[in-house]
C-alpha atoms as a PDB file:
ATOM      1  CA  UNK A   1      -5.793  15.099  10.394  1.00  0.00           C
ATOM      2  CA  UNK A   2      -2.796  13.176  11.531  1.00  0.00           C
ATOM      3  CA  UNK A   3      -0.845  11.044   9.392  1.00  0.00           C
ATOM      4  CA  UNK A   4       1.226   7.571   9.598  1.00  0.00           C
ATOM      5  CA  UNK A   5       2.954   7.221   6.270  1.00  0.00           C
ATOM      6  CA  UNK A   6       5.008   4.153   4.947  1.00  0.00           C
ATOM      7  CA  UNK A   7       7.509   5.894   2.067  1.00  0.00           C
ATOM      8  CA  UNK A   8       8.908   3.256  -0.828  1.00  0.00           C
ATOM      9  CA  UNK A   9       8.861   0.068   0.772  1.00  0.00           C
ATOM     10  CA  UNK A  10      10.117  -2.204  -1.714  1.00  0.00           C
ATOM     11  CA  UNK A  11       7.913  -5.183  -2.654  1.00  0.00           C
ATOM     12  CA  UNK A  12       8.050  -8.012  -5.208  1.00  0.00           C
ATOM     13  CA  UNK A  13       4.537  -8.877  -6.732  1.00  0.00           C
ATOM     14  CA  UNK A  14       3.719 -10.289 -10.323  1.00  0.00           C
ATOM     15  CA  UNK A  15       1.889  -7.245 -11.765  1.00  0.00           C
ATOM     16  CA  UNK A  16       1.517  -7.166 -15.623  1.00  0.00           C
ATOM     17  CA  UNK A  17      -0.758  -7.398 -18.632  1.00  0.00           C
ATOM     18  CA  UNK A  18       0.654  -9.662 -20.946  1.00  0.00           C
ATOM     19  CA  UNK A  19       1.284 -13.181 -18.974  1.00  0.00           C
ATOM     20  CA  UNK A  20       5.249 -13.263 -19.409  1.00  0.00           C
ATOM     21  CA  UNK A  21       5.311 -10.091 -17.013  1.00  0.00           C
ATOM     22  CA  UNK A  22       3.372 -11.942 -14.718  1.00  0.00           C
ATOM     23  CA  UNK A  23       5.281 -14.958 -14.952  1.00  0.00           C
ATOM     24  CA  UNK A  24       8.069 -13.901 -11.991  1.00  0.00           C
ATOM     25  CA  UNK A  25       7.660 -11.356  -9.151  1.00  0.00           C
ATOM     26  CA  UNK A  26       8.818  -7.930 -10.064  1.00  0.00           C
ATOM     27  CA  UNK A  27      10.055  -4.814  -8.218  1.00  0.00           C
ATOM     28  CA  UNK A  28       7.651  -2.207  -7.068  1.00  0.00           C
ATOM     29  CA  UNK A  29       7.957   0.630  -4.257  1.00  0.00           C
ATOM     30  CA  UNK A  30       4.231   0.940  -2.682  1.00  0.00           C
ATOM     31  CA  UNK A  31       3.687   4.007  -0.661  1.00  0.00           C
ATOM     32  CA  UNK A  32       0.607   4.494   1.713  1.00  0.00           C
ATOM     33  CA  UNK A  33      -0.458   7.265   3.941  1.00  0.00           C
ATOM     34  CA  UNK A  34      -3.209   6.571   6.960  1.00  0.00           C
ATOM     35  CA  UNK A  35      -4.804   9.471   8.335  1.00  0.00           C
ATOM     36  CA  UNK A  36      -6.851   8.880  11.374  1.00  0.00           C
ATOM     37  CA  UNK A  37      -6.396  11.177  14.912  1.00  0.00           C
ATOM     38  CA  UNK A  38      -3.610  10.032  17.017  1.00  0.00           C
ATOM     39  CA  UNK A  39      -4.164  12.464  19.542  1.00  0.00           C
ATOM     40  CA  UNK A  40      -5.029   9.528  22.654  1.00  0.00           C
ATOM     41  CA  UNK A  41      -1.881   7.549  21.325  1.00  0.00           C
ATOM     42  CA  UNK A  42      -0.047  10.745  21.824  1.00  0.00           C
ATOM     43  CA  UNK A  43      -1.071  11.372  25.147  1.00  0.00           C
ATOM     44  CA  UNK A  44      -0.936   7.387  26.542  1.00  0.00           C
ATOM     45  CA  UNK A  45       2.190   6.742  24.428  1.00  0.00           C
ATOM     46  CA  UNK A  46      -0.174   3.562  23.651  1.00  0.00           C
ATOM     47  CA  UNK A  47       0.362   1.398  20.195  1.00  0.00           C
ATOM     48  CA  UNK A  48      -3.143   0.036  21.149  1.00  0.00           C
ATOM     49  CA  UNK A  49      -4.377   3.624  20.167  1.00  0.00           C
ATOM     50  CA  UNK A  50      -3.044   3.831  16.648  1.00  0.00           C
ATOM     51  CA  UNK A  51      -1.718   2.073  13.445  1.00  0.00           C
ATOM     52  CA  UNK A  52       0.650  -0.175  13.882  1.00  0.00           C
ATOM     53  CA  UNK A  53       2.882   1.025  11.085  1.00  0.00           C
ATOM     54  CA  UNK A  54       5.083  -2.545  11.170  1.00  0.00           C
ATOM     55  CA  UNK A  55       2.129  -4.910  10.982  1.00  0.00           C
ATOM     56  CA  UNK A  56       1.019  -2.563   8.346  1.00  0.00           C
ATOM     57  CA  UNK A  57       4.492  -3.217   6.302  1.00  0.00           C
ATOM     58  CA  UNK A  58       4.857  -7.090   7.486  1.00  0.00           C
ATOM     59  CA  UNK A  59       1.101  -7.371   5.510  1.00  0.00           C
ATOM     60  CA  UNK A  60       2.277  -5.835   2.692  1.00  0.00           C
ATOM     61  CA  UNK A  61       5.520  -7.860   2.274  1.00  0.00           C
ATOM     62  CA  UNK A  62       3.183 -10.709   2.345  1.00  0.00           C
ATOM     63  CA  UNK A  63       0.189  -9.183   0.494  1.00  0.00           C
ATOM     64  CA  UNK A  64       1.255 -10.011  -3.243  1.00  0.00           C
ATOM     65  CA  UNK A  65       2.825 -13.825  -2.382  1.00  0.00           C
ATOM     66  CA  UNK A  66      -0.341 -16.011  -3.860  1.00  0.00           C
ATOM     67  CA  UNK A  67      -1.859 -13.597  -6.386  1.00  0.00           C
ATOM     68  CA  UNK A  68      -1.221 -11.570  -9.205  1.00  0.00           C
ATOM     69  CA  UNK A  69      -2.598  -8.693 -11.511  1.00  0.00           C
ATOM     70  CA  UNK A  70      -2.671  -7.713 -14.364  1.00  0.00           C
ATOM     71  CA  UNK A  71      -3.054  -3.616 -13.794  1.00  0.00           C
ATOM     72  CA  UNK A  72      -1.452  -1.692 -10.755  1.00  0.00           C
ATOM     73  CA  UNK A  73      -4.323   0.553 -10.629  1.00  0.00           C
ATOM     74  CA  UNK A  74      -6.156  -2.664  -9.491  1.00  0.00           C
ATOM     75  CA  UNK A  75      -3.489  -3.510  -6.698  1.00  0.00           C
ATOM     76  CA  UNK A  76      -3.659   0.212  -5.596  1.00  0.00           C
ATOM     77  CA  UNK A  77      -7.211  -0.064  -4.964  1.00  0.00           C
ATOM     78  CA  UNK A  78      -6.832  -4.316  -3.460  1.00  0.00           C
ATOM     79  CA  UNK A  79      -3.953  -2.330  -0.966  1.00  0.00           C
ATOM     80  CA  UNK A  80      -6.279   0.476  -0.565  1.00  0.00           C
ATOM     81  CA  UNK A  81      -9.106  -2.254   0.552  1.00  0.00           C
ATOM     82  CA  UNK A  82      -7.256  -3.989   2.818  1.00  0.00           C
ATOM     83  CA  UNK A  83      -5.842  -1.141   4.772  1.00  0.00           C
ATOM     84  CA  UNK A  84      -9.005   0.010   5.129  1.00  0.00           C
ATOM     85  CA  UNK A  85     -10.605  -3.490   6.358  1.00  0.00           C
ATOM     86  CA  UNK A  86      -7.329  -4.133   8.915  1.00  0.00           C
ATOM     87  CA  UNK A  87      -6.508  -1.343  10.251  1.00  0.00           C
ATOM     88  CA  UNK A  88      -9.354   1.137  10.284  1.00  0.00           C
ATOM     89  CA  UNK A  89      -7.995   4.407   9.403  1.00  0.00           C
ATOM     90  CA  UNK A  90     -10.008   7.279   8.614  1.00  0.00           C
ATOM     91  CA  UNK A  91      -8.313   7.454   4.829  1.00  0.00           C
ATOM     92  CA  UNK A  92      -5.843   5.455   3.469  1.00  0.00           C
ATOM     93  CA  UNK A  93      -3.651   6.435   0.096  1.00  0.00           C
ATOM     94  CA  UNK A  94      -1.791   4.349  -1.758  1.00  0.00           C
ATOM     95  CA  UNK A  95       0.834   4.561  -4.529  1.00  0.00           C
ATOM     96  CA  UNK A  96       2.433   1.946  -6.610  1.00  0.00           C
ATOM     97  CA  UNK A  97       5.798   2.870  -8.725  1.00  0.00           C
ATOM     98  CA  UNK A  98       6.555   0.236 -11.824  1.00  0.00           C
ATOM     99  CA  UNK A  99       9.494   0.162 -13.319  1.00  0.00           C
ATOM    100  CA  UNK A 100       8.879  -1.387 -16.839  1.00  0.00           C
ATOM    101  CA  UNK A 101       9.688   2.235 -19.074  1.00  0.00           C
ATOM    102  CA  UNK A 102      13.011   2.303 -20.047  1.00  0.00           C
ATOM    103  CA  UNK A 103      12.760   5.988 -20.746  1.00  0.00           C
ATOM    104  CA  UNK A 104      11.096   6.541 -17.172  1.00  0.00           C
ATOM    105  CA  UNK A 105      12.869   6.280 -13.542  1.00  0.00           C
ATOM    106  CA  UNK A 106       9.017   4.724 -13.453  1.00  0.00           C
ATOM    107  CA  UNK A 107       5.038   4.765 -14.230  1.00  0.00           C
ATOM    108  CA  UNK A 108       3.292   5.023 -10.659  1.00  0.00           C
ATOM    109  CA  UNK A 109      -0.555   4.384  -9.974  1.00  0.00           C
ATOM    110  CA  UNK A 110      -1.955   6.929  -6.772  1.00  0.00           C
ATOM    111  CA  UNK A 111      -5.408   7.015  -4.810  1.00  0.00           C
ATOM    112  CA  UNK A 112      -7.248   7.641  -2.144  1.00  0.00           C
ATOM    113  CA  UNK A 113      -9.967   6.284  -0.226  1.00  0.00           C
ATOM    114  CA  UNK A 114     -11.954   7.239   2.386  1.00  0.00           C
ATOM    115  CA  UNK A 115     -13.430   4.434   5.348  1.00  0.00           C
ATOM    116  CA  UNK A 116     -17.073   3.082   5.081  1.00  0.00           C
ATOM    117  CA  UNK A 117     -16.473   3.795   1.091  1.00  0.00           C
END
Protein backbone atom coordinates (compact mmCIF):
# COMPACT_ATOMS: atom_id res chain seq x y z
CA UNK A 1 0.00 0.00 0.00
CA UNK A 2 1.30 3.42 -0.75
CA UNK A 3 2.02 5.89 1.77
CA UNK A 4 1.83 9.91 2.26
CA UNK A 5 3.48 10.61 5.57
CA UNK A 6 3.67 14.03 7.47
CA UNK A 7 7.04 13.53 9.91
CA UNK A 8 7.12 15.98 13.27
CA UNK A 9 5.15 18.81 12.36
CA UNK A 10 5.26 20.95 15.25
CA UNK A 11 1.93 21.99 16.80
CA UNK A 12 0.81 23.95 19.87
CA UNK A 13 -2.39 22.44 21.57
CA UNK A 14 -3.40 22.54 25.39
CA UNK A 15 -3.09 18.81 26.19
CA UNK A 16 -2.89 17.90 29.95
CA UNK A 17 -4.54 16.33 32.97
CA UNK A 18 -4.31 18.57 35.68
CA UNK A 19 -5.95 22.11 34.47
CA UNK A 20 -2.65 24.32 34.87
CA UNK A 21 -1.16 22.17 31.88
CA UNK A 22 -4.06 22.97 30.03
CA UNK A 23 -4.08 26.45 30.86
CA UNK A 24 -1.55 27.63 27.72
CA UNK A 25 -0.85 25.80 24.42
CA UNK A 26 2.08 23.51 24.60
CA UNK A 27 4.58 21.97 22.15
CA UNK A 28 3.86 18.70 20.51
CA UNK A 29 5.32 17.02 17.18
CA UNK A 30 2.20 14.95 15.60
CA UNK A 31 3.18 12.49 13.00
CA UNK A 32 0.60 10.76 10.61
CA UNK A 33 0.95 8.28 7.87
CA UNK A 34 -2.08 7.81 5.08
CA UNK A 35 -1.99 4.79 3.16
CA UNK A 36 -4.38 4.63 0.32
CA UNK A 37 -3.18 3.60 -3.61
CA UNK A 38 -1.75 6.43 -5.47
CA UNK A 39 -1.19 4.56 -8.43
CA UNK A 40 -3.89 6.98 -10.87
CA UNK A 41 -2.19 10.13 -9.19
CA UNK A 42 1.01 8.63 -10.35
CA UNK A 43 0.10 8.10 -13.72
CA UNK A 44 -2.13 11.64 -14.27
CA UNK A 45 0.37 13.56 -12.10
CA UNK A 46 -3.22 14.71 -10.67
CA UNK A 47 -3.54 16.20 -6.85
CA UNK A 48 -7.31 15.51 -7.47
CA UNK A 49 -6.26 11.74 -7.23
CA UNK A 50 -4.61 11.73 -3.84
CA UNK A 51 -4.08 13.37 -0.36
CA UNK A 52 -3.39 16.59 -0.35
CA UNK A 53 -0.54 16.40 2.12
CA UNK A 54 -0.67 20.55 2.75
CA UNK A 55 -4.38 20.79 3.45
CA UNK A 56 -3.71 17.83 5.56
CA UNK A 57 -0.93 19.96 7.66
CA UNK A 58 -2.88 23.51 7.29
CA UNK A 59 -5.91 21.32 9.32
CA UNK A 60 -3.76 20.26 11.75
CA UNK A 61 -2.12 23.65 12.54
CA UNK A 62 -5.62 24.67 13.08
CA UNK A 63 -7.05 21.46 14.60
CA UNK A 64 -6.16 22.11 18.42
CA UNK A 65 -7.03 26.23 18.35
CA UNK A 66 -10.67 26.00 20.27
CA UNK A 67 -10.31 22.77 22.26
CA UNK A 68 -8.34 21.02 24.60
CA UNK A 69 -7.63 17.53 26.28
CA UNK A 70 -6.81 16.22 28.87
CA UNK A 71 -4.97 12.77 27.48
CA UNK A 72 -2.96 12.59 24.10
CA UNK A 73 -4.14 9.19 23.54
CA UNK A 74 -7.55 10.97 23.10
CA UNK A 75 -6.14 13.61 20.52
CA UNK A 76 -4.39 10.67 18.68
CA UNK A 77 -7.56 9.01 18.15
CA UNK A 78 -9.74 12.93 17.54
CA UNK A 79 -6.58 13.33 14.67
CA UNK A 80 -7.03 9.82 13.72
CA UNK A 81 -11.00 10.65 13.21
CA UNK A 82 -10.68 13.47 11.34
CA UNK A 83 -8.20 12.26 8.83
CA UNK A 84 -10.24 9.62 8.27
CA UNK A 85 -13.62 11.78 7.80
CA UNK A 86 -11.56 14.55 5.40
CA UNK A 87 -9.52 12.95 3.51
CA UNK A 88 -10.54 9.36 3.00
CA UNK A 89 -7.53 7.31 3.18
CA UNK A 90 -7.54 3.72 3.38
CA UNK A 91 -5.58 3.90 7.03
CA UNK A 92 -4.45 6.68 8.75
CA UNK A 93 -1.69 6.55 11.83
CA UNK A 94 -1.05 8.97 14.06
CA UNK A 95 1.58 9.81 16.70
CA UNK A 96 1.74 12.48 19.26
CA UNK A 97 5.29 13.26 21.11
CA UNK A 98 4.86 15.31 24.68
CA UNK A 99 7.44 16.77 26.13
CA UNK A 100 6.52 17.10 29.89
CA UNK A 101 9.43 14.24 31.33
CA UNK A 102 12.34 15.88 32.24
CA UNK A 103 14.23 12.62 32.17
CA UNK A 104 12.71 11.83 28.58
CA UNK A 105 13.60 13.63 25.06
CA UNK A 106 9.55 12.77 25.33
CA UNK A 107 6.36 10.39 26.12
CA UNK A 108 4.62 9.79 22.59
CA UNK A 109 0.99 8.28 22.08
CA UNK A 110 0.83 5.96 18.44
CA UNK A 111 -2.23 4.28 16.53
CA UNK A 112 -3.74 3.19 13.81
CA UNK A 113 -6.97 3.09 12.24
CA UNK A 114 -8.42 1.64 9.50
CA UNK A 115 -11.53 3.59 7.19
CA UNK A 116 -15.26 2.61 7.76
CA UNK A 117 -13.89 1.71 11.52
Amino acid sequence: MDKIIISDLEVFYRVGVPDAERAKPQRLLISVEMTRDFAAAATADDLTKTIDYDAVTRRLLKFGESRSWKLIERLAADIAEMILAEFAPDTVSVEVKKFVVPEARYVAVQLTRPAGD
